[in-house]
C-alpha atoms as a PDB file:
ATOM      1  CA  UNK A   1      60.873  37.823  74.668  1.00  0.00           C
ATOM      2  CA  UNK A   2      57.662  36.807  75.678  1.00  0.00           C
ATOM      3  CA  UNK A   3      56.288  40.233  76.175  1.00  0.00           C
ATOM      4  CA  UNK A   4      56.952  41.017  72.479  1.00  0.00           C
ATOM      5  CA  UNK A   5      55.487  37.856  70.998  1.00  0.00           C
ATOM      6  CA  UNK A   6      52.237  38.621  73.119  1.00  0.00           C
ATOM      7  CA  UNK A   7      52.073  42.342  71.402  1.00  0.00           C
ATOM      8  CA  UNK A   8      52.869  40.906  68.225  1.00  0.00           C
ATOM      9  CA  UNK A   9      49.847  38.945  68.146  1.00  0.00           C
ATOM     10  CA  UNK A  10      47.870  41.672  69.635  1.00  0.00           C
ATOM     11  CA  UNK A  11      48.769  43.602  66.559  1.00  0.00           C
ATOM     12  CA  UNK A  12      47.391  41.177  64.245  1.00  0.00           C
ATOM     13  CA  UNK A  13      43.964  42.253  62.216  1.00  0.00           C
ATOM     14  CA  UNK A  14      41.633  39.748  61.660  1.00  0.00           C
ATOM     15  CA  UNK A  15      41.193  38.955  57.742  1.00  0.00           C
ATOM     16  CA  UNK A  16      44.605  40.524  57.390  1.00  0.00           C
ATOM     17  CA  UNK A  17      48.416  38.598  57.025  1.00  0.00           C
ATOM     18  CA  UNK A  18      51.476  40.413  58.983  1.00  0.00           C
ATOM     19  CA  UNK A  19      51.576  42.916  61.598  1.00  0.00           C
ATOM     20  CA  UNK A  20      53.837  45.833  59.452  1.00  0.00           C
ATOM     21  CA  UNK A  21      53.067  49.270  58.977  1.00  0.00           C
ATOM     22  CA  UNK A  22      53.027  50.887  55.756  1.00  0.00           C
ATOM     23  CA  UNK A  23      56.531  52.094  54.865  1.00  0.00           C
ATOM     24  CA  UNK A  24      55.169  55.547  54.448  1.00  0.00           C
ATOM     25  CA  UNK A  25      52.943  57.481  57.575  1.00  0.00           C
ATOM     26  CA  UNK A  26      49.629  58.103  55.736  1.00  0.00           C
ATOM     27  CA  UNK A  27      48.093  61.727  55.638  1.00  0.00           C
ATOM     28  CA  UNK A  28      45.318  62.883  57.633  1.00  0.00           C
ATOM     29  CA  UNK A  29      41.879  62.089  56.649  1.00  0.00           C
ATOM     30  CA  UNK A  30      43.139  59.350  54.568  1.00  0.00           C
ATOM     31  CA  UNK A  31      40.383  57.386  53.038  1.00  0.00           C
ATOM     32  CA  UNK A  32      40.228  53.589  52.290  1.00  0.00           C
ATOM     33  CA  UNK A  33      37.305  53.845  49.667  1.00  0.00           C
ATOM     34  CA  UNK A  34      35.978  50.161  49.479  1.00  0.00           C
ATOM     35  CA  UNK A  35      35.288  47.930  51.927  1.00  0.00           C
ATOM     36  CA  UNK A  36      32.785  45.740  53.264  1.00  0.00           C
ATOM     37  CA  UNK A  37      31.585  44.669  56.673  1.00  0.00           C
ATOM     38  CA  UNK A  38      30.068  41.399  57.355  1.00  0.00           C
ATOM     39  CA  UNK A  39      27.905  40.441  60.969  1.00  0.00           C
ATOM     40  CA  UNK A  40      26.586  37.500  62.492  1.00  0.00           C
ATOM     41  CA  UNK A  41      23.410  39.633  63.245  1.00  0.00           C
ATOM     42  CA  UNK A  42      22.633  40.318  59.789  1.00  0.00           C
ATOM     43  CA  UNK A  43      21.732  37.520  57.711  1.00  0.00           C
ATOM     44  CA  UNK A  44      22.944  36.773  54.155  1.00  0.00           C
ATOM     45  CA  UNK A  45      20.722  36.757  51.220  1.00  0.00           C
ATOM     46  CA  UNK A  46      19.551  33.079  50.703  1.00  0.00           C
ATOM     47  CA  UNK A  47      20.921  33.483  47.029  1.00  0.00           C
ATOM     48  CA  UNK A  48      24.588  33.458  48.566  1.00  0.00           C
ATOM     49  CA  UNK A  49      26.233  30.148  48.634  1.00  0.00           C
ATOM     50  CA  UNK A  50      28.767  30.781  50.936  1.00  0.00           C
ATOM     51  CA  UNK A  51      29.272  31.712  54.312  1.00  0.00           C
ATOM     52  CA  UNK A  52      30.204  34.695  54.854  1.00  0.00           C
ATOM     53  CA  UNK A  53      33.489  35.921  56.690  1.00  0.00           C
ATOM     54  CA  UNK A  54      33.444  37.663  60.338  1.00  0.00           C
ATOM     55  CA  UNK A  55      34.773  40.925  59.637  1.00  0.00           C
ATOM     56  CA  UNK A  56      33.084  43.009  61.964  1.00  0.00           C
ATOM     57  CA  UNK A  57      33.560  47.238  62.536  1.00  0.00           C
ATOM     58  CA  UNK A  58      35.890  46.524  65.753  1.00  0.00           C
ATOM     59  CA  UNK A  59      38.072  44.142  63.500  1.00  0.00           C
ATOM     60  CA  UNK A  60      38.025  46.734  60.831  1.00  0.00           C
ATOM     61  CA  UNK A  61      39.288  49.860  63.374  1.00  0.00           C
ATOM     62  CA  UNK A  62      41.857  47.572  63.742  1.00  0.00           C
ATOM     63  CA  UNK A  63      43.158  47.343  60.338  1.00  0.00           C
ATOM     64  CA  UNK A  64      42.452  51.430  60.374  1.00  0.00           C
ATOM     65  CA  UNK A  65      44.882  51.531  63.109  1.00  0.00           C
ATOM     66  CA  UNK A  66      47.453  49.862  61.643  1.00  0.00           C
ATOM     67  CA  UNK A  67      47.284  51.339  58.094  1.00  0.00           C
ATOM     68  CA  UNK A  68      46.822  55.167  59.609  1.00  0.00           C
ATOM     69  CA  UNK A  69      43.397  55.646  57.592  1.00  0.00           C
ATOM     70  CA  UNK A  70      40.622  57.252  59.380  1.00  0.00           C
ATOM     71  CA  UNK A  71      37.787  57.823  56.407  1.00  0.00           C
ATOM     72  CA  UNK A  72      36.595  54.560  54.874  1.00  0.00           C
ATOM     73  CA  UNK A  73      33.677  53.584  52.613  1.00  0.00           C
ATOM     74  CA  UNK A  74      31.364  50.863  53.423  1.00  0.00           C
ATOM     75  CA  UNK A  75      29.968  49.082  50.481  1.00  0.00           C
ATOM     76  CA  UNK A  76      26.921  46.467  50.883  1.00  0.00           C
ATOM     77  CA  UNK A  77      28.400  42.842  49.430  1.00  0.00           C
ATOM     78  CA  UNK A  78      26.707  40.849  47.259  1.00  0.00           C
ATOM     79  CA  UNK A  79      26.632  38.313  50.220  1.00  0.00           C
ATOM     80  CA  UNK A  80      23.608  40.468  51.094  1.00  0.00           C
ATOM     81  CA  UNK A  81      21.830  40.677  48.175  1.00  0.00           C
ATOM     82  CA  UNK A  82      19.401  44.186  48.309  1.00  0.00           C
ATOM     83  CA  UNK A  83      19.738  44.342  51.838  1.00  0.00           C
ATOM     84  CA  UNK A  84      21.886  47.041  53.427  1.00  0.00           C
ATOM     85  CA  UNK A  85      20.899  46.621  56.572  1.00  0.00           C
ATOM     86  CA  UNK A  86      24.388  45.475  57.906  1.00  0.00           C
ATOM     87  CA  UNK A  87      26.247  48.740  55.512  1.00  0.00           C
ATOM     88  CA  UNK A  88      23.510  51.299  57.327  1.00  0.00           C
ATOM     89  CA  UNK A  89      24.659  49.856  60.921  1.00  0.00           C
ATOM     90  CA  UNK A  90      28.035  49.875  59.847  1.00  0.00           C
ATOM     91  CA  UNK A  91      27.886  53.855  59.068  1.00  0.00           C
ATOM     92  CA  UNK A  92      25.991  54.065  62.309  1.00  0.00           C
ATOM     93  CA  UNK A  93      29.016  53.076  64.060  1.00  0.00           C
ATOM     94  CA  UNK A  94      31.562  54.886  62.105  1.00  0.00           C
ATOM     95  CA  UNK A  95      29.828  57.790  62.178  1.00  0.00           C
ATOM     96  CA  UNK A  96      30.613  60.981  60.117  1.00  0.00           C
ATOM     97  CA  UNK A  97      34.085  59.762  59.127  1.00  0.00           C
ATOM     98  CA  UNK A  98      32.511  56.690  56.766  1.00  0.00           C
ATOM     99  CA  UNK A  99      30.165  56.872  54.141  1.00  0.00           C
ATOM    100  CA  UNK A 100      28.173  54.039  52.037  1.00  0.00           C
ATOM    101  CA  UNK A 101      27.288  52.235  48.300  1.00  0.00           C
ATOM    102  CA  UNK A 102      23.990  50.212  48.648  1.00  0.00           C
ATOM    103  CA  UNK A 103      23.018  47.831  46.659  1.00  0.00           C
ATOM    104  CA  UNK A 104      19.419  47.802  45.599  1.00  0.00           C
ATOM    105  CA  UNK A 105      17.397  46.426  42.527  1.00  0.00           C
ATOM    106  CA  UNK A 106      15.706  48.017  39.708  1.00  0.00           C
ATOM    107  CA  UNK A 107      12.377  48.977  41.235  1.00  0.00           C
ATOM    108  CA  UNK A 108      14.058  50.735  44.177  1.00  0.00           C
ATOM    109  CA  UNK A 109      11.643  53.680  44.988  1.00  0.00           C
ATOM    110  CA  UNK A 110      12.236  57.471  45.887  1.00  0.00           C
ATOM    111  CA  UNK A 111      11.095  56.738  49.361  1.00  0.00           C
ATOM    112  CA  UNK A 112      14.195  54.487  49.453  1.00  0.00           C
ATOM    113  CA  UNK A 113      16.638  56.848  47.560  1.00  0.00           C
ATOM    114  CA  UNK A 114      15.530  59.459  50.586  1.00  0.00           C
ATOM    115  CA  UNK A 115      16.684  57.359  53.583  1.00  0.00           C
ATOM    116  CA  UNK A 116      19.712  55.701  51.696  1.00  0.00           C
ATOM    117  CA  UNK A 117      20.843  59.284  51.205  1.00  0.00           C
ATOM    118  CA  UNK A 118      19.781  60.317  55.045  1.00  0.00           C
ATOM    119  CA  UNK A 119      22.380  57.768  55.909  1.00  0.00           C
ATOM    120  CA  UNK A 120      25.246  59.418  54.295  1.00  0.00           C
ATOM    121  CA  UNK A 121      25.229  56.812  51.642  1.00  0.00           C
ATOM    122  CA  UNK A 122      26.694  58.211  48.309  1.00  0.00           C
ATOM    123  CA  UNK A 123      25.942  55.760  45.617  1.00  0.00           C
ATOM    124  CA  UNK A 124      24.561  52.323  44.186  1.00  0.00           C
ATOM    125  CA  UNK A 125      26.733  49.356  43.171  1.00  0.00           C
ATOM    126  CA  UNK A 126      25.799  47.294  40.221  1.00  0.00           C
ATOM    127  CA  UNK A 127      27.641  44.139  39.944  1.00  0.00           C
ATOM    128  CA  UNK A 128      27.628  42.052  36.825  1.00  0.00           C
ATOM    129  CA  UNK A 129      30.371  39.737  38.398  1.00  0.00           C
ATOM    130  CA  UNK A 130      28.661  38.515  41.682  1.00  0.00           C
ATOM    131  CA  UNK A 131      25.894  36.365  41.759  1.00  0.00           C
ATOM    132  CA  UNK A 132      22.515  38.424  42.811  1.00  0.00           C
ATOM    133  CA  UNK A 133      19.269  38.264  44.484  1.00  0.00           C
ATOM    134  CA  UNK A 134      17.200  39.261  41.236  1.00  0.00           C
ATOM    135  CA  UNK A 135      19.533  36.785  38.806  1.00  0.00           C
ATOM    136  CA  UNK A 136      21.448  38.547  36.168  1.00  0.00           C
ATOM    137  CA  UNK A 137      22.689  42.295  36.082  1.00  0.00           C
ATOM    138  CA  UNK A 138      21.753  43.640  32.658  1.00  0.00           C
ATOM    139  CA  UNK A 139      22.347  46.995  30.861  1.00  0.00           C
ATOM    140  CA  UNK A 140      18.833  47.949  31.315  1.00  0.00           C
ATOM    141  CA  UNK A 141      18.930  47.867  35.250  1.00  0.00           C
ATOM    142  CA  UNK A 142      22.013  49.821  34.765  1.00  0.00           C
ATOM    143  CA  UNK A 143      20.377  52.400  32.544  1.00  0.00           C
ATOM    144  CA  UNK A 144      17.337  52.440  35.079  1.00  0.00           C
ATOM    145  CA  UNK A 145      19.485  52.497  38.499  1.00  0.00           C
ATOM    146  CA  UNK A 146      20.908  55.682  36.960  1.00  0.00           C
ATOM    147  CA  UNK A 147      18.017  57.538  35.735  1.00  0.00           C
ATOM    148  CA  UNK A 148      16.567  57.388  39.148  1.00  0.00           C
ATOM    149  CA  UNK A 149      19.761  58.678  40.670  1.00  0.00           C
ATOM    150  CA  UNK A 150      19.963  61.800  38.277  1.00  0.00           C
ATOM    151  CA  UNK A 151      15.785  62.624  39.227  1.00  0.00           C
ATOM    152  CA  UNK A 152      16.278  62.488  42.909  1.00  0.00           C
ATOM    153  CA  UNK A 153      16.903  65.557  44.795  1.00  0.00           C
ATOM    154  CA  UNK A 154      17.799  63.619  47.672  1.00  0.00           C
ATOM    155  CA  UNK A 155      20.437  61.538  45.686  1.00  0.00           C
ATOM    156  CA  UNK A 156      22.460  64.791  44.191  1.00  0.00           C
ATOM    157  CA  UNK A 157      26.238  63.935  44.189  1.00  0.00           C
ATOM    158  CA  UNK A 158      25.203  60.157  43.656  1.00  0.00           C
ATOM    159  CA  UNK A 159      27.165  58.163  41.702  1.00  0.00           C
ATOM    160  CA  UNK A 160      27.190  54.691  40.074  1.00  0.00           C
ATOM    161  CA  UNK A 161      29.728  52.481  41.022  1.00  0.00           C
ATOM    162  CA  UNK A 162      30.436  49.229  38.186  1.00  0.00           C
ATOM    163  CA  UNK A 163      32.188  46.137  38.972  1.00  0.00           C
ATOM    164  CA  UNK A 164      32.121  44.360  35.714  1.00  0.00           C
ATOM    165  CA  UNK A 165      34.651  42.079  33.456  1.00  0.00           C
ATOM    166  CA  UNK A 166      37.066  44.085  31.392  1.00  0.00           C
ATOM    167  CA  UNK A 167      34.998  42.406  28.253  1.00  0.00           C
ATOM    168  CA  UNK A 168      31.448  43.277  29.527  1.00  0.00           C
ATOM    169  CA  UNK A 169      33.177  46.717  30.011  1.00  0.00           C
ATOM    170  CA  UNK A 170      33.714  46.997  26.195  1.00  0.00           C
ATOM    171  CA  UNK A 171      30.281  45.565  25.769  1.00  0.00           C
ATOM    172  CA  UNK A 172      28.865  48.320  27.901  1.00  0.00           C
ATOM    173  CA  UNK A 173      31.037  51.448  26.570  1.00  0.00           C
ATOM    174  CA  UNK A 174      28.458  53.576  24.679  1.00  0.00           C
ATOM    175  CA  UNK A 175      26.177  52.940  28.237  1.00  0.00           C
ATOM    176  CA  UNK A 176      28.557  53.579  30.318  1.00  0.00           C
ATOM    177  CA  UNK A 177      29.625  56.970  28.190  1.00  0.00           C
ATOM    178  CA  UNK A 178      26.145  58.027  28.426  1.00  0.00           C
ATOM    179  CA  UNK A 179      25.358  57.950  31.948  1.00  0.00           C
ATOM    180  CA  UNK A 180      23.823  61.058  33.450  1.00  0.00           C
ATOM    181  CA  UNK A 181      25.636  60.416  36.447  1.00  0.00           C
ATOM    182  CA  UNK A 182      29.267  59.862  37.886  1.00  0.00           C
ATOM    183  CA  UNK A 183      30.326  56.468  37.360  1.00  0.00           C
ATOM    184  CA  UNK A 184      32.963  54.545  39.334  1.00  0.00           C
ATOM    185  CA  UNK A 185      34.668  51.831  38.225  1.00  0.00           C
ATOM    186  CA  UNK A 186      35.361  48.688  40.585  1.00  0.00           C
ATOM    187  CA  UNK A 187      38.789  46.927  41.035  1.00  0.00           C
ATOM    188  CA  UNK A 188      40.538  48.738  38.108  1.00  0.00           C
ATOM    189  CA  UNK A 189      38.420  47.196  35.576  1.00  0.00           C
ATOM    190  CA  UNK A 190      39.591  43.889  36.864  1.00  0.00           C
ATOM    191  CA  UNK A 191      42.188  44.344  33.616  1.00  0.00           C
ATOM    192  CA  UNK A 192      44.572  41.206  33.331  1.00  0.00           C
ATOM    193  CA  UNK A 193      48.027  42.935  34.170  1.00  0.00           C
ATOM    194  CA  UNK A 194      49.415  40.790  31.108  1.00  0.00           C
ATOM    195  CA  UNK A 195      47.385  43.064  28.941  1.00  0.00           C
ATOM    196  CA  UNK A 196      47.126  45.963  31.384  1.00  0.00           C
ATOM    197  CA  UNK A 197      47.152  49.435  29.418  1.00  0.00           C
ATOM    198  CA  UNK A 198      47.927  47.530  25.818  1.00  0.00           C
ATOM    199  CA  UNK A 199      44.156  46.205  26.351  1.00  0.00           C
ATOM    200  CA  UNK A 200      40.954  47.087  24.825  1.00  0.00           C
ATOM    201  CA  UNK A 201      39.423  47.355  28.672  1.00  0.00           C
ATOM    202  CA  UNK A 202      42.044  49.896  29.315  1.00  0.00           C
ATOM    203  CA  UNK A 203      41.535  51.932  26.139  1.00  0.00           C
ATOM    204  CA  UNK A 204      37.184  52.309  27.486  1.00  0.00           C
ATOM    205  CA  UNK A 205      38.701  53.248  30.668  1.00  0.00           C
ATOM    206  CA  UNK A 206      40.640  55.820  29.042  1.00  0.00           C
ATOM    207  CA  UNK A 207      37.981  56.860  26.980  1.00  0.00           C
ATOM    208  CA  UNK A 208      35.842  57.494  30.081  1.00  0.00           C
ATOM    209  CA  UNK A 209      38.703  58.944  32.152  1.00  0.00           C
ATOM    210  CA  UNK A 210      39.201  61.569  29.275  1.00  0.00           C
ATOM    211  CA  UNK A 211      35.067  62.820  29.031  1.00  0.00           C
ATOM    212  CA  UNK A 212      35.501  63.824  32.701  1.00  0.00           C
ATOM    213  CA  UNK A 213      32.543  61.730  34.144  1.00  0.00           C
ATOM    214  CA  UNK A 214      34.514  58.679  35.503  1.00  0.00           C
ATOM    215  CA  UNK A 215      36.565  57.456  38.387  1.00  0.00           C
ATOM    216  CA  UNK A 216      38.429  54.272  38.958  1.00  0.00           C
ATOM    217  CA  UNK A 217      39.023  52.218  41.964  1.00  0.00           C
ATOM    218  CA  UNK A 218      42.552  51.572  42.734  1.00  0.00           C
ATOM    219  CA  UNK A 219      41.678  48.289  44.767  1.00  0.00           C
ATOM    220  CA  UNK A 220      41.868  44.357  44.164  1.00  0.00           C
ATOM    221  CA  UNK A 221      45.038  44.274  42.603  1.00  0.00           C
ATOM    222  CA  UNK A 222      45.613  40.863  43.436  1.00  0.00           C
ATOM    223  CA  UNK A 223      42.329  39.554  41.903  1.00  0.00           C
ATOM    224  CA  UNK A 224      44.117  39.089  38.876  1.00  0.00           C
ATOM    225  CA  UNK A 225      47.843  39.157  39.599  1.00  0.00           C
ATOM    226  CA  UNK A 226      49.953  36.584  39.118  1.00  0.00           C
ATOM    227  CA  UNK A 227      53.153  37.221  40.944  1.00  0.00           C
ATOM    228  CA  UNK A 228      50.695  38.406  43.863  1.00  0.00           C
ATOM    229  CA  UNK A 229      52.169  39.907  47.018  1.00  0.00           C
ATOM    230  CA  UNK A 230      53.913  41.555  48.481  1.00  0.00           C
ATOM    231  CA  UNK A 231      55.043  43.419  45.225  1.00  0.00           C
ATOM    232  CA  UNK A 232      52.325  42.740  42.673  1.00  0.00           C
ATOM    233  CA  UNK A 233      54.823  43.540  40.277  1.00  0.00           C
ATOM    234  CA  UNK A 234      52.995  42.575  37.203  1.00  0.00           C
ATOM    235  CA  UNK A 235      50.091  45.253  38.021  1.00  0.00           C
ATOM    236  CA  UNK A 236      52.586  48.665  38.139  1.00  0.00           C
ATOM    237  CA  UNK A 237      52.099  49.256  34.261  1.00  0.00           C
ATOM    238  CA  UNK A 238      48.415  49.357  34.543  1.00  0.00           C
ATOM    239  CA  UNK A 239      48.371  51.518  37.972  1.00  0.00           C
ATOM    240  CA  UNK A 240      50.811  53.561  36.877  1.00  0.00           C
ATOM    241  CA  UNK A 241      49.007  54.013  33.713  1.00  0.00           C
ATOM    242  CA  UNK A 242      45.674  55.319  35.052  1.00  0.00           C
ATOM    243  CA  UNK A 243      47.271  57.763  37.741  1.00  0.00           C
ATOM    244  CA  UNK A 244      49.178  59.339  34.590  1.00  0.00           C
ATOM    245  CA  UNK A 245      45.848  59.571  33.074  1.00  0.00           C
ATOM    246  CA  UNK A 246      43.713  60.918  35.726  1.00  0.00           C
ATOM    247  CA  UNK A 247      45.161  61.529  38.985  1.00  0.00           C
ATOM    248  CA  UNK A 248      42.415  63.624  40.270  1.00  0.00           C
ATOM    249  CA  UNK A 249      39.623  61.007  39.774  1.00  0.00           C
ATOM    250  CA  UNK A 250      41.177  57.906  41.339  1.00  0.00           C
ATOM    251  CA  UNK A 251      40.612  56.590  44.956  1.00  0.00           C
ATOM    252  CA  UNK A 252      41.858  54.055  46.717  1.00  0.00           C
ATOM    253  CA  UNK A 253      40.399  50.657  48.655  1.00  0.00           C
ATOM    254  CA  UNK A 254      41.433  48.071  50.411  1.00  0.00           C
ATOM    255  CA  UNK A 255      38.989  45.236  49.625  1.00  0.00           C
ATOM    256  CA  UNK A 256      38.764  43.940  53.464  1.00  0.00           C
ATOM    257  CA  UNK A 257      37.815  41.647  54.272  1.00  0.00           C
ATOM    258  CA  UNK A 258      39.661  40.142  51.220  1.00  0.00           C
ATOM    259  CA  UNK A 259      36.566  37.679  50.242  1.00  0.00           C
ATOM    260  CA  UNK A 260      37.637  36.681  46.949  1.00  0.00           C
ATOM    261  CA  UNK A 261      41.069  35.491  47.962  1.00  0.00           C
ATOM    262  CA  UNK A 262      42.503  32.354  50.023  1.00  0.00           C
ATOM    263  CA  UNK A 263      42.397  33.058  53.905  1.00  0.00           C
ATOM    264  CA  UNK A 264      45.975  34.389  54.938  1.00  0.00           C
ATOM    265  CA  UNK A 265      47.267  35.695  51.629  1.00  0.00           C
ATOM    266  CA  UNK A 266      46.832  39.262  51.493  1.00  0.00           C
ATOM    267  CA  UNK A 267      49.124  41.651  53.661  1.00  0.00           C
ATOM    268  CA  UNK A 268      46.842  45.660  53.125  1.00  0.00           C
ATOM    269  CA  UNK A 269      50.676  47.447  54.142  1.00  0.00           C
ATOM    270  CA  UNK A 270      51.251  45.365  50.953  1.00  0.00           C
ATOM    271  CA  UNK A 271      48.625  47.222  49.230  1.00  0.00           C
ATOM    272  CA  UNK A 272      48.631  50.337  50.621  1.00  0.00           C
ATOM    273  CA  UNK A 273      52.737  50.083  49.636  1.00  0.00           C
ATOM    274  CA  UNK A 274      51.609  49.039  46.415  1.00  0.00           C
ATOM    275  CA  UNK A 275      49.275  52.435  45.588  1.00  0.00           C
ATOM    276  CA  UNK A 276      52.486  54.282  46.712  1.00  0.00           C
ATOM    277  CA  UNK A 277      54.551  52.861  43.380  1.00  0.00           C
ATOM    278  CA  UNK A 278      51.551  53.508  41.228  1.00  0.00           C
ATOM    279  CA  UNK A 279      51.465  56.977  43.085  1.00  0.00           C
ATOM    280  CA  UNK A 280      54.712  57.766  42.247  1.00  0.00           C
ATOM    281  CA  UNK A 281      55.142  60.761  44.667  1.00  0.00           C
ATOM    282  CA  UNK A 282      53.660  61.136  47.736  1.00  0.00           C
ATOM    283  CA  UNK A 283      51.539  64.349  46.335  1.00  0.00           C
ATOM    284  CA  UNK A 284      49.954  61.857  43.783  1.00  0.00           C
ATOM    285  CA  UNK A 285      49.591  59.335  46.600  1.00  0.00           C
ATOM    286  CA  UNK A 286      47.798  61.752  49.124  1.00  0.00           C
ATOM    287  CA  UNK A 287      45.076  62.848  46.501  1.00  0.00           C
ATOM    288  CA  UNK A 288      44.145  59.490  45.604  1.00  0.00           C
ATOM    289  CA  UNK A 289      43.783  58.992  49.753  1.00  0.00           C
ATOM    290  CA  UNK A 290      42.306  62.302  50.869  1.00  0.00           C
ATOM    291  CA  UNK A 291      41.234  64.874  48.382  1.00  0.00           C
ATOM    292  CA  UNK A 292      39.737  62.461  45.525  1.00  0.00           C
ATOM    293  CA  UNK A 293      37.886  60.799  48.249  1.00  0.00           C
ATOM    294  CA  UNK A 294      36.663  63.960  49.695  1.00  0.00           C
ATOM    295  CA  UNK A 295      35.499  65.133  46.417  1.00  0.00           C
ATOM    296  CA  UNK A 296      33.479  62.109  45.438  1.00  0.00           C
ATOM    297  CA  UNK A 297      32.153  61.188  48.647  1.00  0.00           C
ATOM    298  CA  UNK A 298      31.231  64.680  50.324  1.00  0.00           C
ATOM    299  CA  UNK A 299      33.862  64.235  53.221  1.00  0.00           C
ATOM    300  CA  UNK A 300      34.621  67.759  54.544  1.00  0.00           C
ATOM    301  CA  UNK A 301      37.704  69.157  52.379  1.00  0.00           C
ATOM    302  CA  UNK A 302      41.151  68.841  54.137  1.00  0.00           C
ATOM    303  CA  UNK A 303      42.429  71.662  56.073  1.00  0.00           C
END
């Protein structure tokens, strides 16, 4: 019928392939923990060297809609390079129920620290996958990012959030061990599911699961899956792996807009299906969504 072709497309989310629900109702307060938001009215660091995707806050209440999540966590793209501008709006629109991960460079300030943090951002991305606006991420800017984190009063709570290769990963474990602050790990490592928890990736992860300082992202499955959606079959033994290992220090994103993947491949029911067979209950599933999330983020504890 004509009627129900017309709210079919309605349904549709920009950035976003299907129009299905989950196949389980999400909890309250559930929290899609990485994200990004990309506007016209913001330009894009002149490092970048592509354009970037519209994928604006109304598009993304739309995929919040669908999916039933109503916390999310906005983090600055590399398409931006130091400037958060576009995140800081984006958290201005969302208000209390979002919070933020800046990016910012080595010689970021206190001053700076102060009014990231008075915008209910909660941490600093370093990416040593992207390209960046200062050239290459090395250890030392890692080092130096977090020392400035653990001095500021402002910043308490802070964490570190990593997106690296599951190689520079081994390169960096002793760093990464040593951190005085909580570190969170992008996109699972970005672990080939051919080697998933049989790796050498896996067994840092592990290692840093076990000390008690680290979380890990349970987001961009399909970054390196090769059966891809809507299953992702080949990623269970890794996802199931780290909720076995650390249940209560695992949150769970999205990835929307989906940059790093062909337009009109990736279905997020698919994904948010997907966390529910690593999950492997739906009490497993509903920390990863509400009370990790809470805990790392400062969202007000659920009822």
């Amino acid at each position: 019928m004509p009627g129900m072709q017309d709210l079919s497309v309605h349904a549709r989310v920009p950035h976003s392939v299907g129009t299905n629900r989950p196949s389980r109702t999400l909890p309250a307060l559930a929290c899609d923990s990485h994200m990004h938001i990309f506007d016209a009215r913001f330009a894009p660091s002149p490092h970048w060297p592509r354009t970037p995707p519209d994928a604006s806050v109304a598009a993304y209440r739309q995929l919040q809609q669908r999916l039933g999540t109503s916390r999310t966590v906005v983090v600055t793209p590399s398409t931006y390079g130091t400037d958060n501008a576009c995140t800081l709006d984006a958290l201005d629109q969302l208000g209390d129920s979002a919070r933020g991960v800046a990016v910012v460079d080595a010689e970021v300030d206190d001053r700076q620290l102060a009014e990231l943090a008075a915008r209910r951002v909660r941490g600093l991305r370093v990416n040593f996958v992207s390209p960046q606006s200062w050239g290459t991420t090395t250890p030392d800017m890692l080092a130096t990012l977090a020392g400035k984190v653990a001095r500021h009063a402002d910043c308490a709570g802070w964490h570190i959030q990593v997106f690296a290769q599951p190689e520079q990963i081994v390169a960096l474990a002793p760093l990464l061990k040593a951190l005085p602050v909580p570190l969170v790990i992008d996109h699972m490592g970005r672990i080939d599911p051919a080697e998933g928890p049989g790796g050498a990736a896996y067994g840092v992860l592990r290692e840093l699961l076990d000390a008690g300082n680290t979380w890990v992202k349970l987001s961009g499955a399909y970054m390196r899956s090769t059966v891809h959606g809507p299953g992702y079959a080949d990623t269970l033994p890794l996802g199931r792996a780290l909720v076995q290992a650390a249940p209560e220090r695992l949150v769970w994103g999205s990835d929307w807009p989906h940059t790093t993947e062909a337009p009109g491949t990736v279905n997020d029911a698919d994904l948010v299906d997907l966390l529910q067979a690593w999950a492997g209950s739906d009490a497993v599933m509903d920390r990863i969504l509400v009370d990790n999330p809470a805990r790392l983020y400062g969202f007000a504890p659920a009822p």
